[in-house]
Protein backbone atom coordinates (compact mmCIF):
# COMPACT_ATOMS: atom_id res chain seq x y z
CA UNK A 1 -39.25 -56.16 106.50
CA UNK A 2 -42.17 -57.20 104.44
CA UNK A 3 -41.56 -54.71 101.85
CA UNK A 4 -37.75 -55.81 101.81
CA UNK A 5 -38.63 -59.26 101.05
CA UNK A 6 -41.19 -57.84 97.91
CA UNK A 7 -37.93 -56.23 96.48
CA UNK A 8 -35.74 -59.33 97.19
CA UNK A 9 -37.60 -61.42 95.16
CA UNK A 10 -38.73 -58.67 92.15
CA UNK A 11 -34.36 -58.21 92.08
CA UNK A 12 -33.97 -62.06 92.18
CA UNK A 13 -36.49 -62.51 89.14
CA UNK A 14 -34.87 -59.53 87.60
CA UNK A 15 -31.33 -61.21 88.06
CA UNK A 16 -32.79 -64.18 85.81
CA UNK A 17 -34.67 -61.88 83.18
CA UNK A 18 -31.86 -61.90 80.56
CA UNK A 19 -31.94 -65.98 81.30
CA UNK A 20 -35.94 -65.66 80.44
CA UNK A 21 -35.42 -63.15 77.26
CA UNK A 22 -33.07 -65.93 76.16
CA UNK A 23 -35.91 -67.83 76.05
CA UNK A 24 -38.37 -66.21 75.31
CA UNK A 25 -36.34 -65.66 72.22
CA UNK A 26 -35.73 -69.34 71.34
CA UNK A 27 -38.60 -69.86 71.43
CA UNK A 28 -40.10 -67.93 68.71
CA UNK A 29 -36.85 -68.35 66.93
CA UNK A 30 -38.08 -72.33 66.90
CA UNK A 31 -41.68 -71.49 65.96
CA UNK A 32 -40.39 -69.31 62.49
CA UNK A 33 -38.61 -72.86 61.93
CA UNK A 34 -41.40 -75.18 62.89
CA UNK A 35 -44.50 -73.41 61.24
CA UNK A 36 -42.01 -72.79 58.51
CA UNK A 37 -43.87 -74.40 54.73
CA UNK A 38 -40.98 -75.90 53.62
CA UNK A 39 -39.38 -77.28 57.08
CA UNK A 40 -43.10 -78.71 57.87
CA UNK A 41 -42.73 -80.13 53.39
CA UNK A 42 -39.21 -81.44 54.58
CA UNK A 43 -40.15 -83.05 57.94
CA UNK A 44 -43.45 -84.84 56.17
CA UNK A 45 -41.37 -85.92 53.36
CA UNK A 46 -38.54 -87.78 55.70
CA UNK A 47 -41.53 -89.17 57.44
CA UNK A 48 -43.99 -90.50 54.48
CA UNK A 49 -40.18 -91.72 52.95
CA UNK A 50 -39.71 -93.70 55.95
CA UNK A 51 -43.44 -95.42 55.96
CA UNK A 52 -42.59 -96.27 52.40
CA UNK A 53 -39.89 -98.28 53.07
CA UNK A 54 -41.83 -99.58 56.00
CA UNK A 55 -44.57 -101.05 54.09
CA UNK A 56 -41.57 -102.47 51.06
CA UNK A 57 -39.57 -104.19 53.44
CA UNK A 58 -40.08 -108.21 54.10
CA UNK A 59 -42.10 -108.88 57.24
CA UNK A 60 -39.52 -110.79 58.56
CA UNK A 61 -36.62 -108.02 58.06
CA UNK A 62 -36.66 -107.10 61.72
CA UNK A 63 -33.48 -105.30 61.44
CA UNK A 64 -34.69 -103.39 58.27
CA UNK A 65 -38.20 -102.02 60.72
CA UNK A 66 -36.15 -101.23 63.81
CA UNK A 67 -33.97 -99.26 61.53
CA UNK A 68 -36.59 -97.90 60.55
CA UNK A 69 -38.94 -97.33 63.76
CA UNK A 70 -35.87 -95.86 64.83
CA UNK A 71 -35.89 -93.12 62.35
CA UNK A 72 -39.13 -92.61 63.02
CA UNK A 73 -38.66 -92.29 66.65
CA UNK A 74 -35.56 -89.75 65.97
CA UNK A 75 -37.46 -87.35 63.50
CA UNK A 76 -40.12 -87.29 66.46
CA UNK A 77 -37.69 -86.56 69.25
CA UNK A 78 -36.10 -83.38 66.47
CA UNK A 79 -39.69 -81.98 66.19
CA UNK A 80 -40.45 -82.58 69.94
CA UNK A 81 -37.56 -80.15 70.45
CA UNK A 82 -38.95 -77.46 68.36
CA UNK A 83 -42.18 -78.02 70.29
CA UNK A 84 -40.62 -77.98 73.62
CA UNK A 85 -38.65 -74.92 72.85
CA UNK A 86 -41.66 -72.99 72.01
CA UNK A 87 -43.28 -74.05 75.25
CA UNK A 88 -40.75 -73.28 77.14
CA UNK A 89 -40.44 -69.40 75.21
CA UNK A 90 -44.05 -68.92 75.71
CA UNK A 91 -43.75 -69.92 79.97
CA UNK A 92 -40.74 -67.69 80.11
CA UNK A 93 -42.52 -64.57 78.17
CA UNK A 94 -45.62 -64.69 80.75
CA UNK A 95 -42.77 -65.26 83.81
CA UNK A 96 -41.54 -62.16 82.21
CA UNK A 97 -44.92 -60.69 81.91
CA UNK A 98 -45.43 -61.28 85.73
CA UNK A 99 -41.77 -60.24 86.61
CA UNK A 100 -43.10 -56.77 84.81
CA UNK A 101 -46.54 -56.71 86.60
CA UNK A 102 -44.62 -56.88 89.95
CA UNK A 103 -42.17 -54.90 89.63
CA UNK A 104 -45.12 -52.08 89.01
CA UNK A 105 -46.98 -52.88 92.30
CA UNK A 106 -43.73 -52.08 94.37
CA UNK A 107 -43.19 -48.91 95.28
CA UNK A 108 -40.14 -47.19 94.35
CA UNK A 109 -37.93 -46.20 96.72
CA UNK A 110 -36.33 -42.71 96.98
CA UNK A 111 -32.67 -42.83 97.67
């Protein structure tokens, strides 16, 4: 039954492989865009644009700075995703990896 159980869970990780490929995929698909030159030239440019008119507007224009902080806080949150897709392509490559590893250590069966 042991040896059943091995197989059970090698088919249920292979049943979410294409799910972890997907992945896996985005992930490096977001890491061309992230470590791309001119994304990374875009990306500092909204950001030193927004400090500008940060340090222009009146200290008392509250509405002006949470405009603003909230800019800040939404070209954060875009990157964050880039960053979090990458993570998430690089855990599902090494689930992958071990999916691969286990699947060798079981012994196939001869039907």
């Amino acid at each position: 039954m042991e040896g059943q159980e091995e197989i059970r869970q090698v088919d249920d990780g292979l049943l979410n492989e294409d799910q972890l490929r997907a992945e896996q995929d985005r992930g490096h698909r977001a890491r061309r865009i992230y470590e791309n030159d001119l994304f990374k030239d875009a990306a500092e440019a909204i950001k030193d644009d927004i400090w500008k008119a940060f340090r222009k507007s009146n200290l008392d224009d509250d509405a002006i700075r949470r405009t603003l902080r909230l800019q800040l806080d939404l070209l954060d949150g875009f990157l964050q995703t880039f960053r979090h897709h990458m993570e998430t392509g690089m855990l599902a490559q090494i689930d992958l990896e071990l999916i691969e590893e286990k699947a060798k250590r079981i012994p196939k069966r001869v039907v």
